[in-house]
Protein backbone atom coordinates (compact mmCIF):
# COMPACT_ATOMS: atom_id res chain seq x y z
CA UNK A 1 -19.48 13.22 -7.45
CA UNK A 2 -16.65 15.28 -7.68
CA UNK A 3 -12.91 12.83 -7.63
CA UNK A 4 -11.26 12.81 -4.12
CA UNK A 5 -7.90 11.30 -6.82
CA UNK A 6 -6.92 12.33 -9.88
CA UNK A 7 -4.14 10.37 -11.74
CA UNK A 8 -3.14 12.41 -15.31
CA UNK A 9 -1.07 11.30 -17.76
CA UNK A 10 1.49 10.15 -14.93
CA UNK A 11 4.93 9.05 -15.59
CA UNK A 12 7.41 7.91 -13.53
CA UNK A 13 11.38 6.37 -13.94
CA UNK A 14 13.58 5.06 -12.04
CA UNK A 15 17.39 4.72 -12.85
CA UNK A 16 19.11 1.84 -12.39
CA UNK A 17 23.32 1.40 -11.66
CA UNK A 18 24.36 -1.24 -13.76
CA UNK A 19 27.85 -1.37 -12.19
CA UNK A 20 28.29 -2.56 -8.67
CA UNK A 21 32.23 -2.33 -7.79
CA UNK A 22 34.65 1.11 -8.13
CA UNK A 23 36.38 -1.37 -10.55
CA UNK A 24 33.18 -2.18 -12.94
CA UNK A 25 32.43 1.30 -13.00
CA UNK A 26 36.03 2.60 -13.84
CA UNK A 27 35.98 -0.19 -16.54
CA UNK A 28 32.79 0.15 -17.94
CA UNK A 29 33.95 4.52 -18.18
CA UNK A 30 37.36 3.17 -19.67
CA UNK A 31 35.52 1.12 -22.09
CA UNK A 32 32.65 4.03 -22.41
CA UNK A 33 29.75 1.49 -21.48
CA UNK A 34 27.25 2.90 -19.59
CA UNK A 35 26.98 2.92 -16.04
CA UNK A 36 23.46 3.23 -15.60
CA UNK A 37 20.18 2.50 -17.03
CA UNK A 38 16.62 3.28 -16.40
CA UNK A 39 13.22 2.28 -16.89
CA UNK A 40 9.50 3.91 -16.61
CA UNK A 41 7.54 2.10 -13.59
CA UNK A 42 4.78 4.26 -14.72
CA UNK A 43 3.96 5.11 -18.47
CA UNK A 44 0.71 7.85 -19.16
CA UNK A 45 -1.48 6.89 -16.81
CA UNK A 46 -4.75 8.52 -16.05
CA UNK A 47 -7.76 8.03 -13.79
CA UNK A 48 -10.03 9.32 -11.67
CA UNK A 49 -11.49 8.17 -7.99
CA UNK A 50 -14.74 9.38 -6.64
CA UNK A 51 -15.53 9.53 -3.09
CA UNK A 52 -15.92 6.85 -1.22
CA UNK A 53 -15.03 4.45 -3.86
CA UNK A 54 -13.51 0.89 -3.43
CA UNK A 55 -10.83 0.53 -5.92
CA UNK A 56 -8.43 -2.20 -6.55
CA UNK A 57 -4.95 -2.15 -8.34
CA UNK A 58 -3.87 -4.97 -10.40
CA UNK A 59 -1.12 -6.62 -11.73
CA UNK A 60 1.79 -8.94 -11.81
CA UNK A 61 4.66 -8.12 -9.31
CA UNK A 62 6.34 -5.13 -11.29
CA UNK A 63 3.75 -3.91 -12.89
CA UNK A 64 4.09 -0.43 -10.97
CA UNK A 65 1.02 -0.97 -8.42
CA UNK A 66 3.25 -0.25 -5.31
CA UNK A 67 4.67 3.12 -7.45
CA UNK A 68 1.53 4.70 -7.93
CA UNK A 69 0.57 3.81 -4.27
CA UNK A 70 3.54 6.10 -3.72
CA UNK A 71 2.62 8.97 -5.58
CA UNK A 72 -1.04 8.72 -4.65
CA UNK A 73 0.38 8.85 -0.73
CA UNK A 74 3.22 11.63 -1.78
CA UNK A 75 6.32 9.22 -0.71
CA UNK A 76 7.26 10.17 -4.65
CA UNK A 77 6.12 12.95 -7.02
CA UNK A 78 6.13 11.98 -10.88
CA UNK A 79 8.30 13.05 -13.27
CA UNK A 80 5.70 14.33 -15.94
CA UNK A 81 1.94 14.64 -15.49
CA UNK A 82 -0.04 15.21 -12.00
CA UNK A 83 -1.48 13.05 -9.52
CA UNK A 84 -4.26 15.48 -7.16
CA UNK A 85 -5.20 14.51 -3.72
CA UNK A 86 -8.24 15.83 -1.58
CA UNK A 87 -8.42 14.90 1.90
CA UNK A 88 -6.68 12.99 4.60
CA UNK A 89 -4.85 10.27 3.65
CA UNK A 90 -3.55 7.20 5.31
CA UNK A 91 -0.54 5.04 3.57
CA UNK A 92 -0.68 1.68 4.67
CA UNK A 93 2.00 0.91 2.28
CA UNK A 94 4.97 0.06 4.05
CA UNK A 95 3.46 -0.85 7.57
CA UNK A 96 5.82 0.46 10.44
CA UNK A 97 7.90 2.11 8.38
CA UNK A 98 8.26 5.30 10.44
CA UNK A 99 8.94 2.72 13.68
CA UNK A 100 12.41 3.66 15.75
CA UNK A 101 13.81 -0.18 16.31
CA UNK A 102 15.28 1.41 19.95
CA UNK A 103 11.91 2.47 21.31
CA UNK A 104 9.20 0.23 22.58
CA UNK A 105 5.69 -0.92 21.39
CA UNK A 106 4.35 1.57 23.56
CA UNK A 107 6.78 4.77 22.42
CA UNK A 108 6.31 3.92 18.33
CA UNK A 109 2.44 3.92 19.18
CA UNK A 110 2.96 7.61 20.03
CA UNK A 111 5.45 8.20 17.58
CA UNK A 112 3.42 6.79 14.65
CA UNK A 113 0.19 8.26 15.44
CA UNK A 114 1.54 12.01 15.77
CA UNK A 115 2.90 11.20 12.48
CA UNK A 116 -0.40 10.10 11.22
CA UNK A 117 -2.19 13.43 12.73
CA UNK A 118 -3.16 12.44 15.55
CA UNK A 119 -2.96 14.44 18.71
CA UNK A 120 -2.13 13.31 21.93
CA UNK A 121 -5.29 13.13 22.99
CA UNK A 122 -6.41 11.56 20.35
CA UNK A 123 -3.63 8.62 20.59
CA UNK A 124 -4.27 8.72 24.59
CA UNK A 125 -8.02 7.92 23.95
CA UNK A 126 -7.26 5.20 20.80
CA UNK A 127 -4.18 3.47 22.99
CA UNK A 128 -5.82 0.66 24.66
CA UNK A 129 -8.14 0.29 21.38
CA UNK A 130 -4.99 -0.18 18.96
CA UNK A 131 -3.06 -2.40 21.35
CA UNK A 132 -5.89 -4.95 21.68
CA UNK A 133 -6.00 -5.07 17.39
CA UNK A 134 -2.67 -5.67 17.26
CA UNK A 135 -2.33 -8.39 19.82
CA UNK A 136 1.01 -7.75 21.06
CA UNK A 137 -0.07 -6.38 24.48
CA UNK A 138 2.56 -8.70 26.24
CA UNK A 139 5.38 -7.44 24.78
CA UNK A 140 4.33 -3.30 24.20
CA UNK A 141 7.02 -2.31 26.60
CA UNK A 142 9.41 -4.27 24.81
CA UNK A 143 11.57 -2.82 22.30
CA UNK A 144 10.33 -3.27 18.39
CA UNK A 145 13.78 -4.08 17.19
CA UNK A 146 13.08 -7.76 19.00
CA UNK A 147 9.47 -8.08 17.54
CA UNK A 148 9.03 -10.24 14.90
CA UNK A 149 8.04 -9.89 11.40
CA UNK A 150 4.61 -10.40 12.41
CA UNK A 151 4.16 -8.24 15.23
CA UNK A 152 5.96 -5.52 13.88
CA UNK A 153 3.24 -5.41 10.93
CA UNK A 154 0.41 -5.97 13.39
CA UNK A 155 1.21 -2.58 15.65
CA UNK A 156 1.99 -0.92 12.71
CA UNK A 157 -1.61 -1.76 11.18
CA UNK A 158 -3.36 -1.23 14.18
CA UNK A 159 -1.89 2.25 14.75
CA UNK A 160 -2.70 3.55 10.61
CA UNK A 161 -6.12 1.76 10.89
CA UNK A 162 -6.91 3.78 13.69
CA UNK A 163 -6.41 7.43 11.84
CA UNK A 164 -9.31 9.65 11.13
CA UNK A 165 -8.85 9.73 6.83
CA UNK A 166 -10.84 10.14 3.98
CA UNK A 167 -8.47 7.87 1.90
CA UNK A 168 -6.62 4.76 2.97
CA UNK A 169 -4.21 3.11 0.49
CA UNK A 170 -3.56 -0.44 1.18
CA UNK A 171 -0.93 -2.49 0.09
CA UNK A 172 -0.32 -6.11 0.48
CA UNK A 173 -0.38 -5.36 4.50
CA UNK A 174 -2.65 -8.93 4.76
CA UNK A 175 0.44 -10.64 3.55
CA UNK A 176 1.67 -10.97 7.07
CA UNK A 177 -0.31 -12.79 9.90
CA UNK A 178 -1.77 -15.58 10.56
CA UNK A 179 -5.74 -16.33 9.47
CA UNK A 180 -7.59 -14.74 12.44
CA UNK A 181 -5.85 -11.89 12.30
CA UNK A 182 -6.17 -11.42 8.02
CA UNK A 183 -9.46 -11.98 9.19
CA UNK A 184 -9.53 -8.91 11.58
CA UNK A 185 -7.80 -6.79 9.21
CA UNK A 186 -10.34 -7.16 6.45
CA UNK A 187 -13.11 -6.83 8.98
CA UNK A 188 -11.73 -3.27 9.86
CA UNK A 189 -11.49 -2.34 6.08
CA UNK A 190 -14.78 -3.61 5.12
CA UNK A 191 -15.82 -1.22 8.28
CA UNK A 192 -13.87 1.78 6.56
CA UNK A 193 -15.70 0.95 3.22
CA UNK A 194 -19.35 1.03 4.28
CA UNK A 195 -18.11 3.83 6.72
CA UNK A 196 -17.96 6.26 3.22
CA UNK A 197 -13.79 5.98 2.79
CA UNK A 198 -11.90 5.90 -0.16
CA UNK A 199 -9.67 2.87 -0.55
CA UNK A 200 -6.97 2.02 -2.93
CA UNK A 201 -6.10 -1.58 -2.37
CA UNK A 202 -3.56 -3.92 -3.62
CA UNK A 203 -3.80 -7.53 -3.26
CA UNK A 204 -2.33 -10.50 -5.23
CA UNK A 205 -5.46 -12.57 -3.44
CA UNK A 206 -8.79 -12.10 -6.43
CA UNK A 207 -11.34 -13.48 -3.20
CA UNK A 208 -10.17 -10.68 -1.48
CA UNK A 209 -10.63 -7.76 -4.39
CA UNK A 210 -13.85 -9.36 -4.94
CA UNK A 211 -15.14 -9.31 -1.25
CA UNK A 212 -13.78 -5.28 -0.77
CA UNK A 213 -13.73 -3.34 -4.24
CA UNK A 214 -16.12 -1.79 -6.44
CA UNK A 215 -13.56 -1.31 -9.46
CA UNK A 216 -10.42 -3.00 -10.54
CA UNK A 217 -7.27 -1.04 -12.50
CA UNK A 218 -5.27 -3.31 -13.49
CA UNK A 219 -1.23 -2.02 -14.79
CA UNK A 220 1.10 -4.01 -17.34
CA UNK A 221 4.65 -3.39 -17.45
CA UNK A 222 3.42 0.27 -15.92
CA UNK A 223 0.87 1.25 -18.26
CA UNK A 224 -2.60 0.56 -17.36
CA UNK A 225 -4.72 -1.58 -19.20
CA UNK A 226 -8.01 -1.76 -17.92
CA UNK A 227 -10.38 -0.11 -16.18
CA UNK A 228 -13.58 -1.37 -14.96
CA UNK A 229 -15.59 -3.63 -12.84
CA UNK A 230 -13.85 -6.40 -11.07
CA UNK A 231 -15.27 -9.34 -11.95
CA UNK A 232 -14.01 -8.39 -15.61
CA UNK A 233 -10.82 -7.52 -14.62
CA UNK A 234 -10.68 -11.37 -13.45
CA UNK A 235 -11.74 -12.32 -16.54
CA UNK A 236 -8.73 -9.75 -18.48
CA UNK A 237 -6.39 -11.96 -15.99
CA UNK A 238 -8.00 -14.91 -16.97
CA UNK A 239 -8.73 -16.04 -13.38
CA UNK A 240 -10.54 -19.49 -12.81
CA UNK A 241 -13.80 -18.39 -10.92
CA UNK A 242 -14.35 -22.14 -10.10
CA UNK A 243 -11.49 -22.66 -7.89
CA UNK A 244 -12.62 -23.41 -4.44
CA UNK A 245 -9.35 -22.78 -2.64
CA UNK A 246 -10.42 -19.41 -0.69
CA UNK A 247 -6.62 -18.17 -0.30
CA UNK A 248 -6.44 -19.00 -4.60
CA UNK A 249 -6.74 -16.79 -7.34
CA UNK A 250 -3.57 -15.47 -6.96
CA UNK A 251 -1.79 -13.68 -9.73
């Protein structure tokens, strides 16, 4: 089956100021330190995704998961190599990012979806169906900037889960909320999954990788390091299947 992604030889750097004040920086050029520094998030990476493929990214925090989610989505472009996209895809990456904290529930709902692709009579139809996900009926004529934490991810999730994509690329969004809503959430991807969808998903939770994916990548200090099925990932991470904790295996 022809790849709906294709990751090659992808790297990516970020520079970092190592001065913080007019006065360090001044001193450090006085002195003829450098004032900034820079590291590769990303470091020749390659792969391919098939259709309709589950596929989970790995790693400690830093490890440059939430960087190729980027480039994947097209946030970011890389600075050598080429990452190839075919289809619709949906960034669940940095949920309610695109939210105005001035308008209300019910005005971001709009906003977000048209931003999605969505047409207006596609958001008309999905309204009442993405309100009830999210839970925060009460308060959708209340402006987001007085949502909480919480909330703010729910309508946020509820508006990207309701988009018409071939891919969805999923990042840590199950980190907010309480249990019967992480419940909900994975309910709706498992839904995408058998539905034929490509999903990129990034989870610090093993139960959960092992429940949704079909494949595990799994990135060290940027570069990745293995490629295969999950249940050997866990073993490359040296994961304890025996713990009976179901929020455990956490890395």
């Amino acid at each position: 089956m022809a790849p709906v992604i294709v990751v090659k030889e992808v790297n990516k750097r970020f520079r970092l100021q190592r001065t913080r004040t007019l006065k360090q920086t001044a001193t450090a050029l006085v002195k003829r330190k450098p004032i900034t520094d820079s590291f590769y998030a990303l470091q020749d990476v390659s792969f391919r995704v098939p259709e309709g493929q589950s596929v989970a990214l790995m790693g400690l925090n830093g490890s440059g998961k939430s960087t190729l989610l980027k480039l994947i989505s097209g946030v970011m472009g890389p600075d050598h190599g080429r990452v190839r996209v075919r289809g619709h895809v949906a960034g669940l990456i940095e949920v309610g990012a695109g939210f105005h904290p001035d308008l209300t529930g019910r005005e971001n709902v709009y906003l977000n979806a048209a931003i999605l692709g969505m047409s207006e009579d596609e958001a008309n139809e999905k309204f009442d169906s993405i309100v009830d996900f999210s839970g925060v009926e009460r308060f959708i004529d209340t402006e987001v900037g007085n949502y909480s934490s919480g909330m703010f991810m729910r309508l946020g999730f509820a508006v990207c889960i309701h988009t018409e994509c071939d891919i969805f690329l999923i990042d840590e969004v199950l980190a907010v909320g309480d249990r019967p809503f992480k419940k909900k959430c994975m309910e709706r991807i498992h839904k995408l999954r058998y539905d034929g969808r490509t999903i990129v998903f990034v989870s610090h939770n093993y139960t959960q990788v092992q429940e949704l994916c079909d494949r595990a990548l799994v990135l060290e200090s940027g570069r990745l390091a293995f490629d295969g099925s999950v249940d050997d990932a866990g073993h490359y991470l040296g994961y304890d299947e025996d713990e009976d904790d179901p929020d455990a295996g956490e890395f």
